[in-house]
N, C-alpha and C. Protein backbone atom coordinates (compact mmCIF):
# COMPACT_ATOMS: atom_id res chain seq x y z
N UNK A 1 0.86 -1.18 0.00
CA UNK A 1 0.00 0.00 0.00
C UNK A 1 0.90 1.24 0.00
N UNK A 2 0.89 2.24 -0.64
CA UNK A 2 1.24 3.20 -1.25
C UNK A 2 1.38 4.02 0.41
N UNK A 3 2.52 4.80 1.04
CA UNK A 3 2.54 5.37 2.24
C UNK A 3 1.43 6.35 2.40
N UNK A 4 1.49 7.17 1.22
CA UNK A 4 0.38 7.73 1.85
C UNK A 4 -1.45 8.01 2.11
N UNK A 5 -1.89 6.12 1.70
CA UNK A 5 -2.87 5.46 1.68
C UNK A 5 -3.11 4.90 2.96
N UNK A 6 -2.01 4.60 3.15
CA UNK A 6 -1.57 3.82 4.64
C UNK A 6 -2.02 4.54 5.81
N UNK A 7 -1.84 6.01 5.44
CA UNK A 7 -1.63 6.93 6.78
C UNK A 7 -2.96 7.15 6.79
N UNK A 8 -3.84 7.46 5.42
CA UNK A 8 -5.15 7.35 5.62
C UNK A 8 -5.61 6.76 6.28
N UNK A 9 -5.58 5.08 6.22
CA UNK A 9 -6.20 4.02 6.39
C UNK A 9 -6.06 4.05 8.24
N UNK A 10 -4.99 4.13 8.31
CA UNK A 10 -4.21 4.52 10.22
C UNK A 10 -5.47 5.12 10.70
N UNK A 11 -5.27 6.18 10.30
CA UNK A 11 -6.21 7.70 10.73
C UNK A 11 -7.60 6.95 10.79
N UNK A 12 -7.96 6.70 9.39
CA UNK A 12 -9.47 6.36 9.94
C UNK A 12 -10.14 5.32 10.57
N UNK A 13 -9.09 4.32 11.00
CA UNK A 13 -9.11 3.62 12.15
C UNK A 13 -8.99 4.33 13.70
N UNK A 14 -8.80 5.13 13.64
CA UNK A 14 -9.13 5.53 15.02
C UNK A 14 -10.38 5.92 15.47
N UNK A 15 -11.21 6.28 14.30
CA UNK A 15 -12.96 6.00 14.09
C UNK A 15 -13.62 4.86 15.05
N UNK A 16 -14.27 5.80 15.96
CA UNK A 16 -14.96 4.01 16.37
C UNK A 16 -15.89 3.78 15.83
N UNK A 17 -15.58 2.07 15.81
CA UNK A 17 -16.30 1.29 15.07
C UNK A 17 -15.82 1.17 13.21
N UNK A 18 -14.42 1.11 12.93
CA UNK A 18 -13.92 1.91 11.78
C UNK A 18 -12.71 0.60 12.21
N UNK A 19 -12.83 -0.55 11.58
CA UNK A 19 -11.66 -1.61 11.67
C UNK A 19 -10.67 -1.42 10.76
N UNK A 20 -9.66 -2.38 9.90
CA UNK A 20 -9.03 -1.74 8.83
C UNK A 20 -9.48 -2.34 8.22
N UNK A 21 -10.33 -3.37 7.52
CA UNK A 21 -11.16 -3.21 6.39
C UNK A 21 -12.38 -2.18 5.93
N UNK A 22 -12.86 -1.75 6.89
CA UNK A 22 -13.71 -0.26 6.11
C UNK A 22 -12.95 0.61 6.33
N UNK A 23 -11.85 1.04 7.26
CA UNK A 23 -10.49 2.32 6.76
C UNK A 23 -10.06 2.10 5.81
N UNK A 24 -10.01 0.78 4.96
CA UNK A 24 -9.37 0.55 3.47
C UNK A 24 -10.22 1.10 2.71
N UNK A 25 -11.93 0.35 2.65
CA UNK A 25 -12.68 0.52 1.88
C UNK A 25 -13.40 2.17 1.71
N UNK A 26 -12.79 3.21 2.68
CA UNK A 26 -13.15 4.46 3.11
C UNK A 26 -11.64 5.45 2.74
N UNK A 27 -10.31 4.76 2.45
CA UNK A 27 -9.61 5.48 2.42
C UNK A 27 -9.95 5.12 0.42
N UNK A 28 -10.34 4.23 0.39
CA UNK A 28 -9.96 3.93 -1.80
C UNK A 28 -11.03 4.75 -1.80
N UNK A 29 -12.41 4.93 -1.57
CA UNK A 29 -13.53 5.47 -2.13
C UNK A 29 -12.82 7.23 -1.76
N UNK A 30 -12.55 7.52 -1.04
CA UNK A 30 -11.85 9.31 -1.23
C UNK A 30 -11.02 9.33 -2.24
N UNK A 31 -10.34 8.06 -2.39
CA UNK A 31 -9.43 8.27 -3.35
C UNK A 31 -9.91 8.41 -4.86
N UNK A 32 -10.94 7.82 -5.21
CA UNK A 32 -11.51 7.86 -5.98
C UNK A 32 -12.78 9.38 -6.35
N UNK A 33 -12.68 9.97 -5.51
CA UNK A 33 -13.24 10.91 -5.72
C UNK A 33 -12.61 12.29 -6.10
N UNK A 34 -13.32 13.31 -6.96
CA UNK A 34 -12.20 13.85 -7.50
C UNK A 34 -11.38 15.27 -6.56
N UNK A 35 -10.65 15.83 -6.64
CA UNK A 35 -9.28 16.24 -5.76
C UNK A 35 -10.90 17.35 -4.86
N UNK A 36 -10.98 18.19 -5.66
CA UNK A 36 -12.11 19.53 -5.09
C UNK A 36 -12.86 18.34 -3.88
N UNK A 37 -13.59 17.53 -3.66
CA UNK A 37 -14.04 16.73 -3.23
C UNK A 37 -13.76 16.02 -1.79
N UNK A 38 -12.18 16.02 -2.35
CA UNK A 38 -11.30 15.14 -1.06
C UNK A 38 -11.15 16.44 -0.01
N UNK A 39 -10.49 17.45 -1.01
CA UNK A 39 -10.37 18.48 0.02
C UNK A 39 -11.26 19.26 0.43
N UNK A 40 -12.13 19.89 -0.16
CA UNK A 40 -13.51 19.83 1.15
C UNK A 40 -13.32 19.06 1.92
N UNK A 41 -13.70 17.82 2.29
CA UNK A 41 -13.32 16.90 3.22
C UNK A 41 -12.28 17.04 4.22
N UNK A 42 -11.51 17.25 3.59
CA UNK A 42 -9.86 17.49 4.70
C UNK A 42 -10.03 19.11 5.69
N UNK A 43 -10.77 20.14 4.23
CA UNK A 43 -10.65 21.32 5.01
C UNK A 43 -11.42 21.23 6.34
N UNK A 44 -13.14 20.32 6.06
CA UNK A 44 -14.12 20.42 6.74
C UNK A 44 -13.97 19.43 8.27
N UNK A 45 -12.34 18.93 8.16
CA UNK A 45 -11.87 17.97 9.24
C UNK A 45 -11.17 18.74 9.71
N UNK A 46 -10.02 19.89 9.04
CA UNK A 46 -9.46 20.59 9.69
C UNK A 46 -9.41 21.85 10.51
N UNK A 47 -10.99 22.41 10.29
CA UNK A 47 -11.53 23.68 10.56
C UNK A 47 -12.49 23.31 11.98
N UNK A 48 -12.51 21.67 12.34
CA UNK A 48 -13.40 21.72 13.32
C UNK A 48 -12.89 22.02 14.69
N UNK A 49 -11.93 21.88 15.12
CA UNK A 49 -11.13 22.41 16.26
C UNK A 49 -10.79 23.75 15.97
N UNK A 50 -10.58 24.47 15.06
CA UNK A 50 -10.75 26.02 15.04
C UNK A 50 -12.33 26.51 15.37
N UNK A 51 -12.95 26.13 14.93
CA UNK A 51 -14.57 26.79 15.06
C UNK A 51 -15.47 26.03 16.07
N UNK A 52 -15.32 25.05 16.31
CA UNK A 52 -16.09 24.09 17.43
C UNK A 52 -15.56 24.19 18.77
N UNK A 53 -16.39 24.96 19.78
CA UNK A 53 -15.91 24.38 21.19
C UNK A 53 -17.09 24.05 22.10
N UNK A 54 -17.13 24.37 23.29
CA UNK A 54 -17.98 23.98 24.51
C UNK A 54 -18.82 25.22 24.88
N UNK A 55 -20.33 25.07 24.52
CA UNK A 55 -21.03 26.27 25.15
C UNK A 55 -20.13 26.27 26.38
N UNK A 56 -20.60 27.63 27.24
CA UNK A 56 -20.05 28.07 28.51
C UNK A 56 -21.48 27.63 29.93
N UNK A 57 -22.74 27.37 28.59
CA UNK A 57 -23.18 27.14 29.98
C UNK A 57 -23.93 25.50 29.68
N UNK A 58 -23.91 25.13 28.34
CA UNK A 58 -24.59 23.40 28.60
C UNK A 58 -23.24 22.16 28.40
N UNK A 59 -22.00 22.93 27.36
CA UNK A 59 -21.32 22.32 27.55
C UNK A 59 -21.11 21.55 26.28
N UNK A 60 -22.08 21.20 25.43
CA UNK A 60 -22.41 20.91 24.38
C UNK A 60 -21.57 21.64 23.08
N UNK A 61 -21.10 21.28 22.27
CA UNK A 61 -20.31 21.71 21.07
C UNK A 61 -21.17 22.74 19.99
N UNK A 62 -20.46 23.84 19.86
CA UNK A 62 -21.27 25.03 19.42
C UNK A 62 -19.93 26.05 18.38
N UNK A 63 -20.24 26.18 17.32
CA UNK A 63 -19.78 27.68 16.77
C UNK A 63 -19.46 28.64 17.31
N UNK A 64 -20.84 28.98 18.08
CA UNK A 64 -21.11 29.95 19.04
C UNK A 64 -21.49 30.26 20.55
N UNK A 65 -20.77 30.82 21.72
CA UNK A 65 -21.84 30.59 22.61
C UNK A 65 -22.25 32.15 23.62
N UNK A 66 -23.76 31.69 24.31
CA UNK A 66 -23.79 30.44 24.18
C UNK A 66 -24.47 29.66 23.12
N UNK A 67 -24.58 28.42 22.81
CA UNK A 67 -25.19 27.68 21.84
C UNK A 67 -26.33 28.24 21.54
N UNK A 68 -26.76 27.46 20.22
CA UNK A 68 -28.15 28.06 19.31
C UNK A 68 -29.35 27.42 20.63
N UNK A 69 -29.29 26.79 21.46
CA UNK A 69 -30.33 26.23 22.24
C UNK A 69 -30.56 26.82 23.56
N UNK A 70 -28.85 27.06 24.36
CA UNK A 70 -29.14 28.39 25.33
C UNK A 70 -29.21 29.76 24.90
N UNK A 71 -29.29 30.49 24.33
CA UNK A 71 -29.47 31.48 23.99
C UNK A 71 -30.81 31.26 23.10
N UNK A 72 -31.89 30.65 23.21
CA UNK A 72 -32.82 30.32 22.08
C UNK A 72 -34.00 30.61 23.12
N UNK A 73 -34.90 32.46 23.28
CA UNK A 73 -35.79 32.13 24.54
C UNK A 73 -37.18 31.82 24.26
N UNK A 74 -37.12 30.92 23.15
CA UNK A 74 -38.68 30.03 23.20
C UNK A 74 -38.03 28.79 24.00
N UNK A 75 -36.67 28.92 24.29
CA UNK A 75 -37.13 27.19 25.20
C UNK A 75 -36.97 27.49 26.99
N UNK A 76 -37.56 26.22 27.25
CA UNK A 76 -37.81 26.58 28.79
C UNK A 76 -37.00 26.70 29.65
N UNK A 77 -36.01 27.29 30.26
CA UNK A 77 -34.77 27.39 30.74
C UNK A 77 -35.23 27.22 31.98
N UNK A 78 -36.40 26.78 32.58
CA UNK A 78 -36.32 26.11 33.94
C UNK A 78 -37.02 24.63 34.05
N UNK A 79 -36.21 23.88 33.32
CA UNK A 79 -36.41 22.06 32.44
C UNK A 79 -34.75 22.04 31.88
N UNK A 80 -34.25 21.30 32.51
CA UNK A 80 -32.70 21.09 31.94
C UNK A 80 -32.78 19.50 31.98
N UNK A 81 -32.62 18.94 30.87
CA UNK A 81 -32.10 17.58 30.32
C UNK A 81 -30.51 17.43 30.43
N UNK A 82 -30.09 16.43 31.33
CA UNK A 82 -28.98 16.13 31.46
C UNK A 82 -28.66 14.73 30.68
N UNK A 83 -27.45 15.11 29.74
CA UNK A 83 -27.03 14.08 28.73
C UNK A 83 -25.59 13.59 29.58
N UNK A 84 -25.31 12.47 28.70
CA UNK A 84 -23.85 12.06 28.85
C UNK A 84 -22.38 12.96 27.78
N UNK A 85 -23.06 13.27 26.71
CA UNK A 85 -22.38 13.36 25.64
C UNK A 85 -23.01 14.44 24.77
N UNK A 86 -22.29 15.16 24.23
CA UNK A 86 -23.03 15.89 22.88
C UNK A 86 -24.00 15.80 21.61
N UNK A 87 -23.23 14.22 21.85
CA UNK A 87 -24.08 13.49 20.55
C UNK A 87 -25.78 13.29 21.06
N UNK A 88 -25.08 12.79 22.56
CA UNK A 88 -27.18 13.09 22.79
C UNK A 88 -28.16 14.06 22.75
N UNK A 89 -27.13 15.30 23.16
CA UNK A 89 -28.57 16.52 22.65
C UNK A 89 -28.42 16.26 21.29
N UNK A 90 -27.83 16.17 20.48
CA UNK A 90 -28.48 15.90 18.85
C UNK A 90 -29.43 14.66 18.57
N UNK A 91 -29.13 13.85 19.60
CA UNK A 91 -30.16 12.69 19.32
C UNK A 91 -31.64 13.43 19.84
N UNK A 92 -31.74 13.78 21.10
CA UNK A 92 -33.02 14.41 21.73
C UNK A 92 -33.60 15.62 20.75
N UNK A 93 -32.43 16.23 20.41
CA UNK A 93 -32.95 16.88 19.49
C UNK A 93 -33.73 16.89 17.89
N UNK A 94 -32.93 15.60 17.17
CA UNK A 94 -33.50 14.99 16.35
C UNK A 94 -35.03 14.49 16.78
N UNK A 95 -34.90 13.75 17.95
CA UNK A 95 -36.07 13.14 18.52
C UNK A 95 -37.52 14.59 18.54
N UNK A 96 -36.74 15.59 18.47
CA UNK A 96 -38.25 16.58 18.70
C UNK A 96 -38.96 16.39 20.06
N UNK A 97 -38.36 16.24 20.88
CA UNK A 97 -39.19 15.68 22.28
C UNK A 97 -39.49 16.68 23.48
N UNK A 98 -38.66 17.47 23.07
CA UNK A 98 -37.89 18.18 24.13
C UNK A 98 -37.79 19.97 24.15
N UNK A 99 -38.11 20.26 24.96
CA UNK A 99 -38.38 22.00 24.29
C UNK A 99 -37.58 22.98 25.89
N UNK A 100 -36.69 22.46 26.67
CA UNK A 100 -36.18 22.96 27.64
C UNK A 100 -34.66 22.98 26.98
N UNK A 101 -33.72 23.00 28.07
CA UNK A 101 -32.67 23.07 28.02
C UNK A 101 -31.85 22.21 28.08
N UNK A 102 -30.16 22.22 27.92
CA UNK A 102 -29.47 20.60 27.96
C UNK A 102 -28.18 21.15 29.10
N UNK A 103 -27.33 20.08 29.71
CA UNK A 103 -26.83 19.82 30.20
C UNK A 103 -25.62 18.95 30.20
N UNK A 104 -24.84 19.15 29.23
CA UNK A 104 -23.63 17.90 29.07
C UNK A 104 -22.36 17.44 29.81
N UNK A 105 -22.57 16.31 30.31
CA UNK A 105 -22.08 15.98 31.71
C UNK A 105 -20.58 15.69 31.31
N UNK A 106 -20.03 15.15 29.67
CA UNK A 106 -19.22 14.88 29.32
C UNK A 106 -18.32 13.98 30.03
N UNK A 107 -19.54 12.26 29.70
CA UNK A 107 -18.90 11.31 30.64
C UNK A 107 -20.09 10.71 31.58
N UNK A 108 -19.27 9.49 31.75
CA UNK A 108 -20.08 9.45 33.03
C UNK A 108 -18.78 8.82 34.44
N UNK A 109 -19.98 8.48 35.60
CA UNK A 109 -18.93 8.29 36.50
C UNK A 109 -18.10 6.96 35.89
N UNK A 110 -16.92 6.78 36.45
CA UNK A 110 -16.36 5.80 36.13
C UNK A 110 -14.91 5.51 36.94
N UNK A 111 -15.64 5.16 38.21
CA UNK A 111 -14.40 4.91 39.19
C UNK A 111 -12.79 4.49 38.83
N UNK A 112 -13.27 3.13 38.48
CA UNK A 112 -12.26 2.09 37.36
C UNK A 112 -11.28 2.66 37.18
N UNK A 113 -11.49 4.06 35.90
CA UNK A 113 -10.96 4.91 35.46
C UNK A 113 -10.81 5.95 35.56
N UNK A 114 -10.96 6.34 36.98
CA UNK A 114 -10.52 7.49 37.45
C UNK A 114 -11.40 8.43 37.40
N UNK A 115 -12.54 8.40 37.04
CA UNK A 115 -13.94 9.70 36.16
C UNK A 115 -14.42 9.54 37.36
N UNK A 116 -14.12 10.56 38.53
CA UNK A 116 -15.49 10.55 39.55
C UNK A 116 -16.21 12.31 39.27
N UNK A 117 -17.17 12.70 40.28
CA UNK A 117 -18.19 13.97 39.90
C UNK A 117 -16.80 14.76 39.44
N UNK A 118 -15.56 15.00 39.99
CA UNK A 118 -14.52 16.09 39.81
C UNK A 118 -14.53 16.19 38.62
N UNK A 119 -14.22 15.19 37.74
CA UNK A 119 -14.27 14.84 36.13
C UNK A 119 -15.04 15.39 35.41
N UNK A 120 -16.55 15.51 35.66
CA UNK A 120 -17.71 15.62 34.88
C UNK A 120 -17.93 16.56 35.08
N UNK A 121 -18.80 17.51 34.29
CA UNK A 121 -19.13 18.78 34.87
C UNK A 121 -20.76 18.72 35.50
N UNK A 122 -20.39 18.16 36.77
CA UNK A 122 -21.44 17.97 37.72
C UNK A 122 -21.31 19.34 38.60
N UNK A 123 -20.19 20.18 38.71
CA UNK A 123 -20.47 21.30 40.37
C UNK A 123 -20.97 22.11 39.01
N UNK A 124 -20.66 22.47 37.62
CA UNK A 124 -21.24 23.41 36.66
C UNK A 124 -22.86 22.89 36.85
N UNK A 125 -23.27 22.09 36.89
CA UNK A 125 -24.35 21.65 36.92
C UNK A 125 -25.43 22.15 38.54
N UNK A 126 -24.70 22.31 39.19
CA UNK A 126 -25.50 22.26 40.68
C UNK A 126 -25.58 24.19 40.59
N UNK A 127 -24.12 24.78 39.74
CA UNK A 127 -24.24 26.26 40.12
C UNK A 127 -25.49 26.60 39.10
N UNK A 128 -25.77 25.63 37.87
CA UNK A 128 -27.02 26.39 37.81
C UNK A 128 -28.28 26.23 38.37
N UNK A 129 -28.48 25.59 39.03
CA UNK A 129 -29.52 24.83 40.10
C UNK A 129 -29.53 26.46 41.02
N UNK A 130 -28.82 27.25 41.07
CA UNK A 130 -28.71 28.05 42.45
C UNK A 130 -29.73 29.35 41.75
N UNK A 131 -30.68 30.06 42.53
CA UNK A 131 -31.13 30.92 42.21
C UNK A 131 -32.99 30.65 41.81
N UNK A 132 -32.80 29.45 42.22
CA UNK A 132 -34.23 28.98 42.21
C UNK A 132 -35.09 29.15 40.38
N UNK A 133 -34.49 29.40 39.34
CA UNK A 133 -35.09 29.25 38.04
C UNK A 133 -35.26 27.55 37.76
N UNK A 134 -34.60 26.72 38.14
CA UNK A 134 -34.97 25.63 37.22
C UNK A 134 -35.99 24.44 38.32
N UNK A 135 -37.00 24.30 37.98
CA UNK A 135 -38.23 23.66 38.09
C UNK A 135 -38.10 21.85 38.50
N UNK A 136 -37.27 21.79 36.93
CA UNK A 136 -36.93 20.26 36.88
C UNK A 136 -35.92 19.75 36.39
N UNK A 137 -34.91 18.96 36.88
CA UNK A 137 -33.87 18.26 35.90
C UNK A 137 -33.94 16.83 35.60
N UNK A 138 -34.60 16.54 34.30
CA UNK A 138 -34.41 15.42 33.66
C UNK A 138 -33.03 14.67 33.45
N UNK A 139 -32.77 13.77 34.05
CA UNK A 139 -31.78 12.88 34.01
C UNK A 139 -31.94 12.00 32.72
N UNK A 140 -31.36 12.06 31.95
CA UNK A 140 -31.03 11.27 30.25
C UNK A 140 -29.98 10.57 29.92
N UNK A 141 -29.51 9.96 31.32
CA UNK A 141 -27.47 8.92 30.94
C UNK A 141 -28.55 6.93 30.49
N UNK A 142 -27.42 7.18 30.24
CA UNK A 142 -27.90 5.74 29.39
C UNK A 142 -28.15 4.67 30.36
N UNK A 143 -28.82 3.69 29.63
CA UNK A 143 -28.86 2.61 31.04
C UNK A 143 -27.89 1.40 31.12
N UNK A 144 -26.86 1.82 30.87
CA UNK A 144 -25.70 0.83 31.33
C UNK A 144 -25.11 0.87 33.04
N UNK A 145 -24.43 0.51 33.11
CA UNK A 145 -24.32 0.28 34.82
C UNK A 145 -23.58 1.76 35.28
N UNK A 146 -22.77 2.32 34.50
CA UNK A 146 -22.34 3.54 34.74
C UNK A 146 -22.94 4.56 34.36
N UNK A 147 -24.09 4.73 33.56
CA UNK A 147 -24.93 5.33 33.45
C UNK A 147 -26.28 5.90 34.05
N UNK A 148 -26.44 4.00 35.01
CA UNK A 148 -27.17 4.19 36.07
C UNK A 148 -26.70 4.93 37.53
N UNK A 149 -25.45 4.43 37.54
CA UNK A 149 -25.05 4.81 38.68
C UNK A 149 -24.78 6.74 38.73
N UNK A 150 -23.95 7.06 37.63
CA UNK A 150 -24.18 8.36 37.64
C UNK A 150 -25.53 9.15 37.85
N UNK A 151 -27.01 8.22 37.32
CA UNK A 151 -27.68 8.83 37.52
C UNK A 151 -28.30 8.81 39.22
N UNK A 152 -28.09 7.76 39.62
CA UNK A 152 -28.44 7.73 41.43
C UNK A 152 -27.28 8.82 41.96
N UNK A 153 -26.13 9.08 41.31
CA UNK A 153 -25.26 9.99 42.13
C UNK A 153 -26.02 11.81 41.73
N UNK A 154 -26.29 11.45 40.95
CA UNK A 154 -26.89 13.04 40.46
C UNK A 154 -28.47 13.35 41.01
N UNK A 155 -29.03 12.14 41.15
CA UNK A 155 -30.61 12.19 41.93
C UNK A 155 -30.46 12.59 43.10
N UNK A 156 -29.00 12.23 43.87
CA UNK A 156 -29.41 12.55 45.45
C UNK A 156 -28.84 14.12 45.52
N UNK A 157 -27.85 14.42 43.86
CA UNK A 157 -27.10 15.64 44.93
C UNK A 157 -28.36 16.71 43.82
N UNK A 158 -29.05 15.97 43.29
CA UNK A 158 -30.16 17.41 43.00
C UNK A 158 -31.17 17.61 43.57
N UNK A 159 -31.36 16.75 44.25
CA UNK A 159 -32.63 16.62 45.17
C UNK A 159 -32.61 17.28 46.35
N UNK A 160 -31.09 17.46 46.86
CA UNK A 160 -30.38 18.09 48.19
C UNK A 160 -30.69 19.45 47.48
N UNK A 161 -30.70 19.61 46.20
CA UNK A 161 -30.84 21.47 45.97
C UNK A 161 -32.27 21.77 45.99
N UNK A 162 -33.05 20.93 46.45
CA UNK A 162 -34.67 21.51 46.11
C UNK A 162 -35.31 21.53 44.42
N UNK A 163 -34.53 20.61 43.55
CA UNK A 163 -34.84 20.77 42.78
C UNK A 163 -35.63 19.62 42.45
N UNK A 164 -36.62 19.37 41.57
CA UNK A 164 -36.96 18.22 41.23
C UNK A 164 -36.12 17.03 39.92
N UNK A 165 -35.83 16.13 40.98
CA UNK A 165 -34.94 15.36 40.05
C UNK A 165 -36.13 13.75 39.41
N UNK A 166 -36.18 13.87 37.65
CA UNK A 166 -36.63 12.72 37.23
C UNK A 166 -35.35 12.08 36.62
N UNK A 167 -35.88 11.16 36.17
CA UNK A 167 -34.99 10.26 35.21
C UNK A 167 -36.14 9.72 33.90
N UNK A 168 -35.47 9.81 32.86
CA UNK A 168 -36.14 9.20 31.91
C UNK A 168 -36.65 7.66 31.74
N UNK A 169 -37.32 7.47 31.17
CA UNK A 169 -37.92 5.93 31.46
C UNK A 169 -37.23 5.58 30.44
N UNK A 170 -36.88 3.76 31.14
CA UNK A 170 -36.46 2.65 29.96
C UNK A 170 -37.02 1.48 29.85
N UNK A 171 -36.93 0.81 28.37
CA UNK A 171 -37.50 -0.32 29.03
C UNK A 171 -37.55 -1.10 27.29
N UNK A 172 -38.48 -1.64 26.77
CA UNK A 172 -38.98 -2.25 25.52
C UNK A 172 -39.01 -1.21 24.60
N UNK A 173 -37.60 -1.02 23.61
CA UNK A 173 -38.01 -0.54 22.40
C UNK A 173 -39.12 -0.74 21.64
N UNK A 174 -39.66 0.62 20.57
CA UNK A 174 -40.89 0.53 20.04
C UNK A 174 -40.60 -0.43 19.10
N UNK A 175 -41.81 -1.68 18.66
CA UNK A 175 -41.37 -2.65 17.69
C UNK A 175 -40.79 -3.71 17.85
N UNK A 176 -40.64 -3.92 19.52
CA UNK A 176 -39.30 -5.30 19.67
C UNK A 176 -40.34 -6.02 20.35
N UNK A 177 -40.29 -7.74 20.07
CA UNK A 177 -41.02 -8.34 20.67
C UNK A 177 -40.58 -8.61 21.85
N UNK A 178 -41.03 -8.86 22.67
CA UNK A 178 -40.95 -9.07 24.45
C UNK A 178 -40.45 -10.13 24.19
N UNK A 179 -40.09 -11.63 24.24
CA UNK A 179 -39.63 -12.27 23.81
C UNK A 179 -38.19 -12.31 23.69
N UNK A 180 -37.75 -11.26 22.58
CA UNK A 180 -36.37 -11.10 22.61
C UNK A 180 -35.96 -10.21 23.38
N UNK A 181 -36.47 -9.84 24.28
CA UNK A 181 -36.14 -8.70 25.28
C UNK A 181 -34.74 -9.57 26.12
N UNK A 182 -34.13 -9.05 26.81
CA UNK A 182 -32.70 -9.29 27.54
C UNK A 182 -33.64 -8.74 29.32
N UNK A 183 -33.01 -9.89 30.28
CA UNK A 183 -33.74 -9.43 31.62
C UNK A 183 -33.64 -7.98 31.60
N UNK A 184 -32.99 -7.37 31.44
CA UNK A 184 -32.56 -6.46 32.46
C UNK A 184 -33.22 -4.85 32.26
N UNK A 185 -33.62 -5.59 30.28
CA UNK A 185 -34.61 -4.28 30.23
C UNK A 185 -35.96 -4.49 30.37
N UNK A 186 -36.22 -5.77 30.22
CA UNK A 186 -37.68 -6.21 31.14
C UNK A 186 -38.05 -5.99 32.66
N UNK A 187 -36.96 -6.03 33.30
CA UNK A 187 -36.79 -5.58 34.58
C UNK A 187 -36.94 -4.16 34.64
N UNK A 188 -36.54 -3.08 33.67
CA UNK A 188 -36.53 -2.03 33.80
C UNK A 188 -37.81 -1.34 33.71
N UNK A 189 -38.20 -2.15 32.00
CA UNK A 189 -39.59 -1.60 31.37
C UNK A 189 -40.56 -2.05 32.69
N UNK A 190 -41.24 -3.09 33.73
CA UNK A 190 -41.34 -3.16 35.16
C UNK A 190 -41.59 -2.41 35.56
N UNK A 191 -40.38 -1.89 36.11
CA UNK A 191 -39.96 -0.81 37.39
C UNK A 191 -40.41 0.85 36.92
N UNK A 192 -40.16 0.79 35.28
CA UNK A 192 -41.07 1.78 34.90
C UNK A 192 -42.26 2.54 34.17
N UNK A 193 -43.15 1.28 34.34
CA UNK A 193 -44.58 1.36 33.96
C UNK A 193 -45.16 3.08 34.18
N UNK A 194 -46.65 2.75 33.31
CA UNK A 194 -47.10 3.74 33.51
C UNK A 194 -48.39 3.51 33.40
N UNK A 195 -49.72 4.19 33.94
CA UNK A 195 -50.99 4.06 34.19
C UNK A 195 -51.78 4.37 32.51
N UNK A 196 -52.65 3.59 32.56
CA UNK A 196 -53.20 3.99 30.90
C UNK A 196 -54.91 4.44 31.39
């Protein structure tokens, strides 16, 4: 392989989920495309750490801040959705669900590895709790075991602020038969029923 196919192929293995057979099959298809093409591409990889950083107050990746969503006053700025990641306010947001504010915790706890509240931006999180504007904080971390657990660590220290702390419900994706369900989200979908 030609060196500087190679370095491609390197690079876009560091993609997760990006092995070196689709870094091959992802470095020939650029190659094949014509030069104007590739480089868009390269510029639009190299301009994102110049123009992309961290709102100042959700934390979330923005042009501008703060972001198009805190600074946006049709939404409810006393309803804050707390994510793990950036990518989830774009998911919630895709989802259309949601018309308050976000919260990106960047992470979750993760003893193991050293990620406790110091790590995350959990005390950014409690200073906006202060001043009595926010109503409710929706908890939105995923339901893996560190996801859960961050969220029992964040239920007790928002609850200590007078704020109302939920968590989002989990349980049986729409469309999946019960059947192939795995315990643990049957156990969940359970624990979080709802009255019809």
């Amino acid at each position: 392989m030609p060196p500087a196919l190679e370095r491609l192929v390197k690079n876009l293995q560091r993609l997760p989920g990006i092995g070196e057979k689709s870094a091959t099959r992802l470095a020939l298809q650029i190659l094949r495309w014509p030069r104007a093409q590739a480089q868009e591409l390269a510029e639009s990889i190299g301009v994102l750490h110049e123009r992309i950083g961290l709102c100042s107050r959700c934390y979330t990746f923005s042009e501008q801040d703060p972001c198009a969503i805190c600074s946006n006053p049709k939404r409810d700025a006393s309803l804050i959705c707390v994510v793990e990641e950036p990518g989830d306010v774009l998911a919630m947001e895709k989802a259309g669900c949601f018309r308050g504010v976000y919260h990106v915790l960047q992470g979750v706890l993760a003893p193991m590895e050293g990620i406790g509240p110091e790590q995350l931006k959990i005390k950014e999180l409690l200073s906006r709790l202060e001043g009595g504007h926010v109503e409710e904080v929706i908890i939105a971390t995923s339901s893996t075991a560190a996801g859960e657990a961050t969220a029992n660590y964040l239920s007790q220290v928002i609850t200590e602020t007078g704020v109302k702390a939920s968590r989002i419900a989990c349980g049986i994706p729409m469309g999946t038969d019960l059947k192939y369900a795995d315990q643990m989200t049957l156990k969940k979908a359970m624990e979080f029923r709802t009255s019809l």
